[in-house]
Each structure stands twice: as C-alpha cells, then as structure tokens.
Protein backbone atom coordinates (compact mmCIF):
# COMPACT_ATOMS: atom_id res chain seq x y z
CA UNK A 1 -18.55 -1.59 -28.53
CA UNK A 2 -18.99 -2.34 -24.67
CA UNK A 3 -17.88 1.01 -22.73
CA UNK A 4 -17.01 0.31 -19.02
CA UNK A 5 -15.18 3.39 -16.62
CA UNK A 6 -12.94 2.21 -13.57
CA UNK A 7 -12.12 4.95 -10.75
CA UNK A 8 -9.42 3.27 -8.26
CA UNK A 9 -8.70 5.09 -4.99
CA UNK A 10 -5.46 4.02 -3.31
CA UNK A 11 -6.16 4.57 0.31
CA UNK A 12 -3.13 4.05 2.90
CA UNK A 13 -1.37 5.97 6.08
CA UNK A 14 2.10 4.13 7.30
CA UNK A 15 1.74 2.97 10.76
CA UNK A 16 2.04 6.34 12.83
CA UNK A 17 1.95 4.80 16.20
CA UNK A 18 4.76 5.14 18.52
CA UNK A 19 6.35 1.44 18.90
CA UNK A 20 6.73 2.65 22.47
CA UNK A 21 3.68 3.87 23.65
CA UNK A 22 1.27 2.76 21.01
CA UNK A 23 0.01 5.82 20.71
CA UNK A 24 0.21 8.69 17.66
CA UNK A 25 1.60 11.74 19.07
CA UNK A 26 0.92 15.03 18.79
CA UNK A 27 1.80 16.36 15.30
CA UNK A 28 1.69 19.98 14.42
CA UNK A 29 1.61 20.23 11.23
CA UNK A 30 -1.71 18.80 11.22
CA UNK A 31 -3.08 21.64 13.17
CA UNK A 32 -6.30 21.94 13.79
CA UNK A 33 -6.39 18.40 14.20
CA UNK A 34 -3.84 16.65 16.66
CA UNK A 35 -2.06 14.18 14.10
CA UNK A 36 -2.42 13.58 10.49
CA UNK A 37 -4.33 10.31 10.26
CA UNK A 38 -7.18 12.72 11.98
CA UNK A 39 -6.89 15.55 10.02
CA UNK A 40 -6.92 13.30 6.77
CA UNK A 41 -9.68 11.09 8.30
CA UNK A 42 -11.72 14.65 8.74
CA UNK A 43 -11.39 15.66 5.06
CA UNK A 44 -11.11 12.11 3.04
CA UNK A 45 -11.69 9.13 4.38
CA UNK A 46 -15.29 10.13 6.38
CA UNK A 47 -16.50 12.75 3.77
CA UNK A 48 -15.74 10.06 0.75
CA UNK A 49 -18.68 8.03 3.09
CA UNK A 50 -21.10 10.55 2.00
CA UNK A 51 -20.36 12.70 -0.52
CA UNK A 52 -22.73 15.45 -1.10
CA UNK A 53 -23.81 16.48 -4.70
CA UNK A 54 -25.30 20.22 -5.25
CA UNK A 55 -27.59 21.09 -7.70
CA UNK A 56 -26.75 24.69 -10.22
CA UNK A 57 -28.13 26.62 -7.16
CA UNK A 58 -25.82 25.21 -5.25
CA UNK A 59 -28.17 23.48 -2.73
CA UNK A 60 -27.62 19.78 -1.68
CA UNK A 61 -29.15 17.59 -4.24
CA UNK A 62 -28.18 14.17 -2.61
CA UNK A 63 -25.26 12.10 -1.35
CA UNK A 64 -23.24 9.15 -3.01
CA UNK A 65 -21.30 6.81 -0.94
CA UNK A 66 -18.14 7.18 -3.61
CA UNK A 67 -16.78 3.66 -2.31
CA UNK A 68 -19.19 2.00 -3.30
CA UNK A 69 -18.94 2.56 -6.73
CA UNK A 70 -15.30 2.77 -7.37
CA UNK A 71 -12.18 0.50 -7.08
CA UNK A 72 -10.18 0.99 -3.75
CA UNK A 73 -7.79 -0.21 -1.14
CA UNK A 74 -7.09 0.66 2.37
CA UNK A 75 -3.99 -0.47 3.67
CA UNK A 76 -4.07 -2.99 6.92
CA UNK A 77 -1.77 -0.14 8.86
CA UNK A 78 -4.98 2.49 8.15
CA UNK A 79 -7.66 0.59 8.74
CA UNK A 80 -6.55 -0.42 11.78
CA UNK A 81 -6.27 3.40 13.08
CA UNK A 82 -9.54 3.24 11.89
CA UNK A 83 -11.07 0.84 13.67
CA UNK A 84 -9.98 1.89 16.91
CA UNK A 85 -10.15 5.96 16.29
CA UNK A 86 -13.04 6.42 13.51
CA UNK A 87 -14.92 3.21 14.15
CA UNK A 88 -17.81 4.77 12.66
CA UNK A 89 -15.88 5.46 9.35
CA UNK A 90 -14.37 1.68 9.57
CA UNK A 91 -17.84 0.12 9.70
CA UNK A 92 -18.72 2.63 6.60
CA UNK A 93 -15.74 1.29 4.20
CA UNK A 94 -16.41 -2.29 5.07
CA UNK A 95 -19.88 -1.87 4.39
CA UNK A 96 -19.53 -0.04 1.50
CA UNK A 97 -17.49 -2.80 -0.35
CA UNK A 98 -20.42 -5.58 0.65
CA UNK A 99 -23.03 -2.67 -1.19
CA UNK A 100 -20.38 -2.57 -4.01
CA UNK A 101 -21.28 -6.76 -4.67
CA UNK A 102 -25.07 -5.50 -5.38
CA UNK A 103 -23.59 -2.33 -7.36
CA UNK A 104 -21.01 -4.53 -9.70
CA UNK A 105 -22.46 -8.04 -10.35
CA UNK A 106 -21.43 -9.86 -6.88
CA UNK A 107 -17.83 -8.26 -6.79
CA UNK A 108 -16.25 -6.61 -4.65
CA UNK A 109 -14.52 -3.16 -5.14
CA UNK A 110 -12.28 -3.35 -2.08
CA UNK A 111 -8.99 -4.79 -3.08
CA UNK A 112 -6.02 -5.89 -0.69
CA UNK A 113 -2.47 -4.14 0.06
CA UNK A 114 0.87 -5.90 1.08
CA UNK A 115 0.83 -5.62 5.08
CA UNK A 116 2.49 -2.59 5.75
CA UNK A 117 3.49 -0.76 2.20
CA UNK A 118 7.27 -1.74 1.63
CA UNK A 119 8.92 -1.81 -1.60
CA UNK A 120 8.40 -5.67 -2.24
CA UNK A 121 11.27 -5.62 -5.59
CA UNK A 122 13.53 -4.35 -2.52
CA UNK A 123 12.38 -6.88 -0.20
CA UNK A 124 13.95 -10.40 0.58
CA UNK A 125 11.85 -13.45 -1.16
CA UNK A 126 10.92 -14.26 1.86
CA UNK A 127 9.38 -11.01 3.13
CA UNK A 128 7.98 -10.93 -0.03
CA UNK A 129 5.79 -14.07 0.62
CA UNK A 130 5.02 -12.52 4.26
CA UNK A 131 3.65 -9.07 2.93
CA UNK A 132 1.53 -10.85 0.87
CA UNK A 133 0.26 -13.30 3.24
CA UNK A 134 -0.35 -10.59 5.92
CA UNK A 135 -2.01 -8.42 3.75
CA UNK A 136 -5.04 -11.96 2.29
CA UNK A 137 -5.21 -12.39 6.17
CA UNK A 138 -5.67 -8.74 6.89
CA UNK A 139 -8.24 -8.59 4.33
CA UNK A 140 -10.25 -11.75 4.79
CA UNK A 141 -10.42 -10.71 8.87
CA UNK A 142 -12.03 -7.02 7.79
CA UNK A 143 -13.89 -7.68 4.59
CA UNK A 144 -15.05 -11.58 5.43
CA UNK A 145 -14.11 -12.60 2.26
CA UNK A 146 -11.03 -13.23 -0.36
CA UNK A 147 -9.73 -10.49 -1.81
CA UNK A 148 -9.36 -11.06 -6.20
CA UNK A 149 -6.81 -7.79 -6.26
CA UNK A 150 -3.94 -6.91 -4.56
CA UNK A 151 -2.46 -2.92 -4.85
CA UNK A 152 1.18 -3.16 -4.37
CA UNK A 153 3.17 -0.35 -2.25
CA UNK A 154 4.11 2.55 -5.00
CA UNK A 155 3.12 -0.28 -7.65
CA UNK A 156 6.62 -1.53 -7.55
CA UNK A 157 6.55 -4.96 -8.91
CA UNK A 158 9.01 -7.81 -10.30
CA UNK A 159 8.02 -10.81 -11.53
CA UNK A 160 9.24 -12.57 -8.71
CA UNK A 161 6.41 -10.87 -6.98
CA UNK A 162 3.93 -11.54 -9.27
CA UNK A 163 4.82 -14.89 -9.03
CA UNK A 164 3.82 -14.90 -5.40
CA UNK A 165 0.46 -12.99 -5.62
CA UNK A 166 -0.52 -15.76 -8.27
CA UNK A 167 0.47 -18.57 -6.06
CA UNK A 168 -1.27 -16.76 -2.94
CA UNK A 169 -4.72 -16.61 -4.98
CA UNK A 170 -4.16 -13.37 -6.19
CA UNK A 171 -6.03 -12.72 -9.91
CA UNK A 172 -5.24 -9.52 -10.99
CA UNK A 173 -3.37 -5.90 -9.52
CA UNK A 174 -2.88 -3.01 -11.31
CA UNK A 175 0.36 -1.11 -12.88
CA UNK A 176 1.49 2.33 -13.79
CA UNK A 177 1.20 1.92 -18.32
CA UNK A 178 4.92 2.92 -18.22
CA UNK A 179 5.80 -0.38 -16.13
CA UNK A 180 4.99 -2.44 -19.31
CA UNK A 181 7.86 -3.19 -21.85
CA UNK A 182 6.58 -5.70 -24.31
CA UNK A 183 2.99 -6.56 -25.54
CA UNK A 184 2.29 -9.87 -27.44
CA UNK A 185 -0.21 -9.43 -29.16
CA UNK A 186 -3.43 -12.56 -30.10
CA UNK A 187 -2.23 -12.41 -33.32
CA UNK A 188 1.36 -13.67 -32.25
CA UNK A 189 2.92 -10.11 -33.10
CA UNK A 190 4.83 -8.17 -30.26
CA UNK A 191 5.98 -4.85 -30.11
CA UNK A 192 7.97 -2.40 -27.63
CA UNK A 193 5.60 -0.32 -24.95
CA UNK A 194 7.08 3.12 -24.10
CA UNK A 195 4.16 4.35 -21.98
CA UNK A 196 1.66 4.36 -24.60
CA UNK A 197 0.03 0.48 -23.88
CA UNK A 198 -3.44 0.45 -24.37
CA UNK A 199 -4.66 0.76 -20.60
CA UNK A 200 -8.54 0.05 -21.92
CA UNK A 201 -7.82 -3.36 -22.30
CA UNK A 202 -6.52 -6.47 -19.64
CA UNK A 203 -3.55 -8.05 -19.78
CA UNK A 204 -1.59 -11.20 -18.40
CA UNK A 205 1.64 -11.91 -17.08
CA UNK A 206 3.32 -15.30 -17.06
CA UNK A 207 5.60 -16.50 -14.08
CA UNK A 208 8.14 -19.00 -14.43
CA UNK A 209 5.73 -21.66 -12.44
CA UNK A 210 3.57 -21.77 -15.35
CA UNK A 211 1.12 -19.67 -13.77
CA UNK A 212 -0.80 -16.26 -14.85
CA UNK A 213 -1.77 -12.98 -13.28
CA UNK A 214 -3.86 -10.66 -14.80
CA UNK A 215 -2.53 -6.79 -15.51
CA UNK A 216 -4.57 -3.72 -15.50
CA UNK A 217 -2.52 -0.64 -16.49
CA UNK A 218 -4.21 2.88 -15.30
CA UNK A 219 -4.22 5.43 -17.98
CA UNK A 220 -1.26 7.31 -17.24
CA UNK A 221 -2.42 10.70 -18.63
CA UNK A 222 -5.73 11.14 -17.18
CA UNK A 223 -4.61 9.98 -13.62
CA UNK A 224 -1.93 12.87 -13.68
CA UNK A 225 -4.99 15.23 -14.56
CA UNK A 226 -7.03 14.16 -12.01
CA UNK A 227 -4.08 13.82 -9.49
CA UNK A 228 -1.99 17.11 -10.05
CA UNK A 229 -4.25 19.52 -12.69
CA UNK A 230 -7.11 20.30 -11.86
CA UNK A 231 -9.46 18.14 -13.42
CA UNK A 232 -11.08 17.53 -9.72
CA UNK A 233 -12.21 21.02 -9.79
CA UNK A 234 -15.63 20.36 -11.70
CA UNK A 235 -16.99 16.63 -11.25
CA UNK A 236 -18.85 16.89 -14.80
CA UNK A 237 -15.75 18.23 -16.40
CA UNK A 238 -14.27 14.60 -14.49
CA UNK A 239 -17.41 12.78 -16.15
CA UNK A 240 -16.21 14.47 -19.80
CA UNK A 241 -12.26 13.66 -19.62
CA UNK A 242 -13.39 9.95 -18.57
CA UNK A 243 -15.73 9.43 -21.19
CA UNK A 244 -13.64 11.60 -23.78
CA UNK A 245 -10.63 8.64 -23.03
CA UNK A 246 -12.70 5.67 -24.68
CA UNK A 247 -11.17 7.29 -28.25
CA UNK A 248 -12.20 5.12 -31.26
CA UNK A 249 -13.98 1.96 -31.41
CA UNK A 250 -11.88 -0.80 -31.67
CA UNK A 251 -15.05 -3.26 -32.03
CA UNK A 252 -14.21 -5.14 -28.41
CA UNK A 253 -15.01 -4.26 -25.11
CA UNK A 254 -12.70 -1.22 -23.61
CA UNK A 255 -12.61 0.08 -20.16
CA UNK A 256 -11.64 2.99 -19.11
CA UNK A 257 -9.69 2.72 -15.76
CA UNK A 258 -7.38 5.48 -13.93
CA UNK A 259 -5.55 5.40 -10.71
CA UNK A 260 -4.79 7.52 -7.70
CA UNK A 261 -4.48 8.17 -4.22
CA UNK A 262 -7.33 7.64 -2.75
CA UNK A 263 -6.61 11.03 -0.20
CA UNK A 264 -6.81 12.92 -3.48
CA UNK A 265 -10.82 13.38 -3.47
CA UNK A 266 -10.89 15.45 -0.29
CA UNK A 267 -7.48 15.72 1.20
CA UNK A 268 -4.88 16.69 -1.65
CA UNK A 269 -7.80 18.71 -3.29
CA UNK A 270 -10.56 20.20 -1.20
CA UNK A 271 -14.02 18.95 -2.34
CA UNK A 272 -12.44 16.46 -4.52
CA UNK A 273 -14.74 13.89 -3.18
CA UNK A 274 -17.69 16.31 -4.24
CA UNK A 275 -16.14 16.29 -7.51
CA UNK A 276 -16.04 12.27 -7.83
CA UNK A 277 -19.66 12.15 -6.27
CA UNK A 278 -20.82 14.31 -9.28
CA UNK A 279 -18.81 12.27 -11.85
CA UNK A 280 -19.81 8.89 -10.85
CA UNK A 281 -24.01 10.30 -11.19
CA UNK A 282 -23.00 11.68 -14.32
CA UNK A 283 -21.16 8.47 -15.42
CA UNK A 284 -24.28 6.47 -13.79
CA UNK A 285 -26.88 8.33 -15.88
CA UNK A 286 -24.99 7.73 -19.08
CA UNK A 287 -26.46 4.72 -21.19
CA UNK A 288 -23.92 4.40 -23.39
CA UNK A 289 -21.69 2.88 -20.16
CA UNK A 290 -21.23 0.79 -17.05
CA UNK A 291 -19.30 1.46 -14.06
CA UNK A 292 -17.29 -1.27 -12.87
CA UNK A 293 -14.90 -2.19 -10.42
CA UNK A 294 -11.65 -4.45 -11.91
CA UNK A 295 -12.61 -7.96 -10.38
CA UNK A 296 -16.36 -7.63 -12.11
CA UNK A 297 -14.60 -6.91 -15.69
CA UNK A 298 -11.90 -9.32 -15.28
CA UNK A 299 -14.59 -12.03 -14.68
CA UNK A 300 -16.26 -11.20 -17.97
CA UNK A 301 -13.38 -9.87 -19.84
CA UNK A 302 -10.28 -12.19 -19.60
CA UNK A 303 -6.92 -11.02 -20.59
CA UNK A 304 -6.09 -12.00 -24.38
CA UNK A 305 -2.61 -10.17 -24.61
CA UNK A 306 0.39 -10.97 -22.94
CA UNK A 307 2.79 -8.47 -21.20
CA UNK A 308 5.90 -8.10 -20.36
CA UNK A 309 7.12 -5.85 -17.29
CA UNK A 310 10.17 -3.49 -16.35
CA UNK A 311 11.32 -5.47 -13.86
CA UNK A 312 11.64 -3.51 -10.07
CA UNK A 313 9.72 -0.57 -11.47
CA UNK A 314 7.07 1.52 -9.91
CA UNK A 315 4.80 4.42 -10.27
CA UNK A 316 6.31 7.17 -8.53
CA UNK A 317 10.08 6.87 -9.20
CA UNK A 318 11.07 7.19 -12.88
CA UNK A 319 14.60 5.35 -12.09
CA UNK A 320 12.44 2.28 -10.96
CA UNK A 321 12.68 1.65 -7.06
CA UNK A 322 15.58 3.91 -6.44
CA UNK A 323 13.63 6.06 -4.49
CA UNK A 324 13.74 3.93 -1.23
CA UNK A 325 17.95 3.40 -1.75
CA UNK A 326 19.79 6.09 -3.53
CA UNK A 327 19.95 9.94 -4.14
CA UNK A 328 18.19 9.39 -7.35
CA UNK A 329 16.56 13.21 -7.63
CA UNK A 330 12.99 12.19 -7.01
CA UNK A 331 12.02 13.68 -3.81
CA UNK A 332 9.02 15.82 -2.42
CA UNK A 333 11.13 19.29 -2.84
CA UNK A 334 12.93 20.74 -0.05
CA UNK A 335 15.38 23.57 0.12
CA UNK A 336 17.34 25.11 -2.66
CA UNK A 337 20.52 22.15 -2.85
CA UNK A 338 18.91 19.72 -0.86
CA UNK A 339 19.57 16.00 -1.21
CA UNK A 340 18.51 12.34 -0.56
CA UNK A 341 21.87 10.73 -0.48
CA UNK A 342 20.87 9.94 3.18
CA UNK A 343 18.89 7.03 1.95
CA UNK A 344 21.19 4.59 0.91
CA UNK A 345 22.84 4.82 4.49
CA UNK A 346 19.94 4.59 6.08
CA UNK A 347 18.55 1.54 4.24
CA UNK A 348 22.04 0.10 4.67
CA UNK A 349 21.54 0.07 8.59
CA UNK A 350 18.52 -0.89 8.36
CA UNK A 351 19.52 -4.50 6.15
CA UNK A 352 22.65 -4.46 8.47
CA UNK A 353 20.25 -4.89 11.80
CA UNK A 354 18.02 -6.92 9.49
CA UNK A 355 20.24 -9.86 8.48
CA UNK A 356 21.28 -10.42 12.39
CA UNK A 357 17.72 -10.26 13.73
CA UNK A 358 16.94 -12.97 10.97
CA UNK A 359 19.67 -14.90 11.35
CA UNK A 360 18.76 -15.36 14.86
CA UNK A 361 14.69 -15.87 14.49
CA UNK A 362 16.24 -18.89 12.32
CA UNK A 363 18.62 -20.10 14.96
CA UNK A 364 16.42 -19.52 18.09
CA UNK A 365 13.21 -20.16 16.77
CA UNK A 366 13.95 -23.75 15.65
CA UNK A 367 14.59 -24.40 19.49
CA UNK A 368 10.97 -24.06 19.84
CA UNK A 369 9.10 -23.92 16.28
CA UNK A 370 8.94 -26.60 13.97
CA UNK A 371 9.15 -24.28 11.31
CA UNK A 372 9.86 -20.43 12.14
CA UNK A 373 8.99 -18.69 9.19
CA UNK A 374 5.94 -20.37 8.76
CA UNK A 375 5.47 -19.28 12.04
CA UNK A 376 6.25 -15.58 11.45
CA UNK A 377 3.57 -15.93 8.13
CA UNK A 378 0.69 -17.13 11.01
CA UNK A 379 1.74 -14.73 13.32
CA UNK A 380 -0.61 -11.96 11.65
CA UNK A 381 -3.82 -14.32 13.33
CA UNK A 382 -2.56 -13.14 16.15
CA UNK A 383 -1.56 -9.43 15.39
CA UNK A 384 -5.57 -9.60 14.81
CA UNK A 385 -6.71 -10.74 17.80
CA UNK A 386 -6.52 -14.48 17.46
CA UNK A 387 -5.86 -17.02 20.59
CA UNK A 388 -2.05 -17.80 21.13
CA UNK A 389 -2.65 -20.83 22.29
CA UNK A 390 -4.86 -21.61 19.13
CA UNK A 391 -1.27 -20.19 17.54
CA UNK A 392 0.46 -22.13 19.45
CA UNK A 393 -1.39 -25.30 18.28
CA UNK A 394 -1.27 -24.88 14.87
CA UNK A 395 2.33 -24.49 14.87
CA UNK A 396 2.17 -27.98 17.06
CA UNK A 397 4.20 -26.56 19.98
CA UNK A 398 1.47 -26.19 22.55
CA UNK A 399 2.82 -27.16 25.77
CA UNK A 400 5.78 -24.84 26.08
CA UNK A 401 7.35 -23.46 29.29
CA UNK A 402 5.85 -20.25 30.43
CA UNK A 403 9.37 -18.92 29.77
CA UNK A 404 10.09 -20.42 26.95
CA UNK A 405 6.43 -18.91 25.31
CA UNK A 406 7.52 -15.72 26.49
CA UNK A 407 10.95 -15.90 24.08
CA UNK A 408 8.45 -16.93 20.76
CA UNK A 409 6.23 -13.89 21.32
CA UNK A 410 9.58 -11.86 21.55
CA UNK A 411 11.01 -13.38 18.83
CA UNK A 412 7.69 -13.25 16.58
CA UNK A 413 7.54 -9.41 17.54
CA UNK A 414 11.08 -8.40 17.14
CA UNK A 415 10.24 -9.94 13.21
CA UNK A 416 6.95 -7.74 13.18
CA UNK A 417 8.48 -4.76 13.83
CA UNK A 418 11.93 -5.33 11.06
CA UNK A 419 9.10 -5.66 8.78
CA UNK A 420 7.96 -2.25 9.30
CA UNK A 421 10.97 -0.63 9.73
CA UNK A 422 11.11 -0.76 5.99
CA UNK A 423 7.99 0.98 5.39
CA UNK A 424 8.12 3.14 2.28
CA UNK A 425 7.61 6.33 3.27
CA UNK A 426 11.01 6.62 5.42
CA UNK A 427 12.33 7.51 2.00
CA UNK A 428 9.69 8.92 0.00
CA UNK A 429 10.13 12.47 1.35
CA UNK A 430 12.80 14.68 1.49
CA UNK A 431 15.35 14.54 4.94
CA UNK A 432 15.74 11.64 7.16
CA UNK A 433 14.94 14.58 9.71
CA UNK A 434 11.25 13.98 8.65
CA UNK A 435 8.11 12.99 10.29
CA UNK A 436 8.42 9.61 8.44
CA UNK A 437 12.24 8.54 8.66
CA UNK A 438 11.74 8.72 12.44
CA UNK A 439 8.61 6.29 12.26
CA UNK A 440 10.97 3.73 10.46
CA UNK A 441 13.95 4.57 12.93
CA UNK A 442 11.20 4.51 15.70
CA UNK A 443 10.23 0.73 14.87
CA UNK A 444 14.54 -0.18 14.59
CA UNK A 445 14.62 0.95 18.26
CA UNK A 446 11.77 -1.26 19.31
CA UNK A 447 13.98 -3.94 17.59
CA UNK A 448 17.24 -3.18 19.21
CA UNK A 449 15.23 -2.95 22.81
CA UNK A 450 13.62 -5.81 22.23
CA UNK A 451 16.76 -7.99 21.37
CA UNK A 452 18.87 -6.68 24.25
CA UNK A 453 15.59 -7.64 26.61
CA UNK A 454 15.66 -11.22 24.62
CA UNK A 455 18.93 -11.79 23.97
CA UNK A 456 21.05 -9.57 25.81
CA UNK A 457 22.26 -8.74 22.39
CA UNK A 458 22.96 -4.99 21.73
CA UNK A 459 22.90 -4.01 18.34
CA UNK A 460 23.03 -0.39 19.43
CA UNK A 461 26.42 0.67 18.79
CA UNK A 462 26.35 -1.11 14.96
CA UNK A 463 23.32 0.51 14.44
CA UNK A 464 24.44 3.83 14.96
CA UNK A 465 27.96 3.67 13.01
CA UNK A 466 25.85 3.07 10.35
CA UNK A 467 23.78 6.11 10.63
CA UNK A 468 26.51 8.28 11.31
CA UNK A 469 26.64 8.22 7.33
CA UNK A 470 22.93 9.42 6.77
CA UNK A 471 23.16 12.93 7.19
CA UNK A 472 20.50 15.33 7.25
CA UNK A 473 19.84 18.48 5.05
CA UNK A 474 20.04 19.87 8.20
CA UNK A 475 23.28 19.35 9.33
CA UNK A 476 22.79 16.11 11.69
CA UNK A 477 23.46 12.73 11.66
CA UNK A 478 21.00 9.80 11.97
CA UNK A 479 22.88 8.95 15.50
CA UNK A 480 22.21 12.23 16.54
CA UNK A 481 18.15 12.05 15.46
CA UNK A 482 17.84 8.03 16.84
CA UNK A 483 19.32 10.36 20.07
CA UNK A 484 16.71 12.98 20.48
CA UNK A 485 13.68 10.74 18.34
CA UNK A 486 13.88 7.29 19.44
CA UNK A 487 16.56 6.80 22.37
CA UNK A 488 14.33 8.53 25.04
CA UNK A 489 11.59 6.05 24.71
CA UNK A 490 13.32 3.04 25.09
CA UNK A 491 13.84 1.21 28.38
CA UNK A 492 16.21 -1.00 27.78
C-alpha cells in the first residue's frame, strides 16, 4: 500500500486597514507589536520561513522552510499586508511554493482563497462568482501561475459554489469530514457519513452542469489534536500521530491529510512551527512514505467515490453557517451570559445597504458599461495595479468623459468595499463591540461616504435604524459604535 501524509496550513488576516486612511492603526492588544498582522507576522508567518530544528542537546541542527513542504493558502487580504509591510516574508512564501514544484512532482503547494474570506453559502450567486474570480486573479498575479485548489472562507460550501469553482478551473478544495452526508461507493453501494468518511482517500462532487470537483476531507480528529491539544508540543510525537492515522491496509493508495490554521505553528502555539519543522524531517526520513501536497496526489490519484455534501455547512459552526447570522451559541467565549444575537441585525443592515448599492451599480453602470458586473469581476486587474485605461478598453468604453470616468471608479469602488463589508470575521467573535465588527462597519461607512459623494444619496439614517437593533454585550447600540468607530473618519 502507497502511504502519502498531507499537512495544510490555512493562512489568512481580514483586511485590517482603515477604509479611511489606509492605514492599520494602533492596536493594543497586540502589544509589543503595534497591530496584530505584525505581531502574528513576528511569530508565524516569518519564523514558518525558516524553521529551526534542535538536536537532543538542544543546539540548532538545521532549518526547514515548512512551506515548502506542506499544503497552504494565504488569503489575497494578507498577502497584500505582506507585500507592502514584510516584503521580505512575501518574496519567501512565493518562493517557497515555486521550491514546492521541485519538492512534489511539478505542483504547487500554494492553493487560492475567495478574495476577501466571506461566507460564500451566505453570499448572493453573483458575489459568489466574484470571490472566486478575485481570488484565480489574485493568485495568478502573486504566484505566476493557476492555482488547482481553492480553500474556501471557514470551509463553508454549497453546491452552488462548487459549481462555480469547477466552472472557474478549479480541481479540487478541501472540507471539514463532517460536511459529507452520503458516499457512493465504486461498487454502486452508498451509505450515510456522520463524520466518520474515510479522509485518506479523494472524492468527487457532481454539479448540476454535468461537471466534477474533486473533495479532500481533513481528518477531523487529528486536526483537533494538532489545533487545540497539544500534539504541537513535540514535532516527533506530530511525526507518530500522523503516521499512527494510516490504520490498516486497505490494499490502495491512502493519504493521510489534516487541516488547520496556518497561525497555529507559531502564533496559537509558541514553537509550533519548530514542532512541524521536526515532523516534516521525521516524515521525510521515513521510507515507508511520501509527503505530498493535494494537487500532486490528485494528479496521480483520481477520485473513484462520489460524495454528497451538507449543503451551507462549514468547519467551525456545528449549526452550518449560522455563525455569521444568528445567536446560534458558537462564539469565542465572552462574559458569563453573553450573547451573539447582535448578528442577525447587523447582517440585516448590512444586506439592507447592500441591495440599494447594487441596485444602483446595475442602473448607473449600464449608462457607461456595456456590462457592469462583468465589469466589477475585471475590476480586481486593477485593485492590482493594472492600467485603467487598459480596464477601460477591455470593457470597450475607452473614450469616456473625464467626469464621467470619475463616476465608474466610484461606482467600481463603492462595489469593492460592500464586498468586504461582509468579511467573516465581523461575526466570528463574540460582541459587535469587537476589533473585527468595526472593520466590517468601517468598510459600510466608506460605502455610505462614497454614495453621498456619488450620488448625493445618504443611506446614513437607514443604516443606522438598522443597527439600533444590534446591541452590544456591553450595553450599546451599533449606532452608537458606527458614532465613536467609523463616523469620525468620514468626510462626507
């Protein structure tokens, strides 16, 4: 039997910057460092680079560049804090995933994220097909090359959004084991998953279009070891579990694959990327195996069985996606009697602000663009640098009115940011009083200064009815924290 071990890192940061300034501000908690992406730069991302390895004495033995021999994706909103604040670091991942084509058979081990990490089940079909879209461009621009893999924000997934990756190019992205429902087996037999699917072996979806995606499911168990017990405390006892997980022979090729975030070597645990250094030469060393990454195995090991999938499920809510909409009881703690049932008002103003905003990028925009969500799905070329007038020639409008250019980059922006207003982790934590809920409320004032300096259209006073339902653990009201968080930044 063929033995292969898969270590995927899932590497992300929402974007942190200030809509207003463009700048990350000062965050305390961080302390010593000035904001989190720098104090999580300092103990993941860099050290993950170089990863030293000590020998029983307890002197450095050697250094392992840990991306280059594991699975991973950075999200497009990190990597571009990167580039302009760790460039060094930047340069290190990209290269690192060019080494990983010698390491794993011409394939790559980077894989690419949906652009800026919102919950695609809860996202509009056409948002869906953006995310996407931004996150191959964002990828190809980095890495100079097509990504195989996609991670998806919290691996929520429908099929409607597997539909998309596979229509986008997309071969394969990888699920939580408890997101699977039914497995049909080669032999035409089919039988109920609760949790337990065999996550050594790929899978494949089938969309209504006729068209397949391939499935890897982590192994559930292990990842929570390596996540949340301890098993990054000793990098050979790492080595062991992995190897230990191959269980009997079943006479066809199994791999071993496990999931987590990526800021857990280093950041969640301390030396964590010390530990996964020591594991992968200890995995490396062992002739009984191969490490891979998922595109190399996929290319020699095509999915045989056929799955099924909870549809809008994810990996880090147990009642599906109702983590990003409803007081469903998964949270990051809090007081004693805290609650989330904030969210749902808060998403609510959010779709409230979104459906006019849209509404009129349809309207307006066809005074100028052929087609204007089309447009909005090119618009990324530019968010990277690219010419607008090599924009505006691909979209066949060249020619415009100074004034009337000056309304499409508003109205192309004002889109940009109601796209990450939704990013998850407004309602992954705790209190809409958080660090996080204010970057998402942050990026609805940019949209509601943006459309008054447009349109002359205030969607202000909406806005904040709606919030006055989202109430903090805390006591206040989202009107009162878009008053002291986001109000005094805007200028219009």
């Amino acid at each position: 039997m063929e033995r292969f071990v898969c270590i995927h890192g899932h590497f992300y940061q929402p974007p942190r910057e200030n809509p207003f300034t463009g700048e990350v501000q000062d965050q305390p908690a961080a302390h010593p460092y000035r904001n989190w992406n720098e104090r999580i730069n300092a103990e993941s991302y860099t050290p993950n680079l170089e990863a030293r390895i000590l020998d029983e004495q307890g002197n450095l033995a050697g250094t392992v560049n840990n991306y280059g021999w594991i699975s991973f994706d950075v999200g497009p909103t990190l990597l571009s804090w990167l580039q302009d604040h760790a460039p060094d670091t930047y340069r290190g991942i990209i290269d690192a995933d060019r080494q990983s084509m010698t390491n794993f058979a011409g394939h790559g081990s980077a894989m690419a994220q949906s652009y800026n990490h919102t919950i695609l089940p809860l996202s509009t079909d056409r948002d869906k097909r953006t995310q996407v879209k931004w996150g191959i461009a964002d990828f190809k621009h980095r890495f100079g090359r097509d990504p195989d893999g996609m991670w998806l924000p919290e691996a929520a997934v429908d099929t409607r959004t597997l539909e998309i990756l596979s229509e986008e190019g997309i071969a394969f992205t990888v699920l939580s084991p408890y997101q699977a429902v039914v497995v049909d087996e080669p032999s035409g037999k089919s039988h109920m998953s609760d949790g337990s699917i065999d996550s050594r072996v790929p899978y494949f979806v089938e969309t209504a279009t006729g068209n397949t995606i391939a499935i890897f499911f982590y192994d559930g168990p292990l990842s929570q070891q390596i996540a949340f017990n301890g098993l990054l405390e000793d990098g050979h006892r790492l080595a062991g579990a992995l190897v230990g997980a191959f269980g009997a022979s079943s006479g066809e090729p199994v791999m071993v694959n496990v999931a987590t975030d990526g800021e857990t070597f280093g950041h969640h645990h301390k030396f964590g990327e010390m530990a996964l250094a020591t594991a992968i030469e200890t995995l490396r060393s062992d002739p009984g195996l191969k490490l891979t990454n998922y595109a190399t195995y996929l290319a020699s090991h095509p999915p045989r069985r056929q799955v099924r999938i909870a549809e809008s499920s994810s990996w880090s809510c147990s009642h599906g996606v109702e983590r990003w909409r409803s007081n469903c009881g998964c949270s990051t703690g809090g007081e004693p009697g805290w609650n989330q049932e904030w969210r749902g008002p808060l998403r609510d103003a959010l779709d409230w602000m979104y459906q006019d905003v849209s509404e009129d990028f349809e309207t307006s925009g066809q005074r100028y663009l052929h087609d204007p969500w089309a447009a909005r799905d090119d618009y990324i070329e530019v968010l990277l640098g690219g010419s607008r007038a090599a924009f505006l020639e691909r979209q066949g409008v060249d020619g415009l009115a100074a004034e009337d250019e000056e309304t499409v980059w508003g109205l192309l922006e004002i889109q940009h940011r109601a796209m990450l207003m939704y990013t998850s982790c407004g309602w992954f934590f705790n209190d809409i009083a958080g660090l996080e809920s204010t970057f998402v409320l942050r990026q609805a004032g940019r949209v509601i200064e943006l459309m008054r300096k447009l349109k002359g259209h205030d969607l202000e006073p909406g806005f904040l009815r709606h919030l006055d339902r989202a109430v903090s653990n805390r006591g206040v009201t989202g009107r009162e924290i878009f008053a002291t968080e986001v109000a005094p930044f805007m200028l219009a």
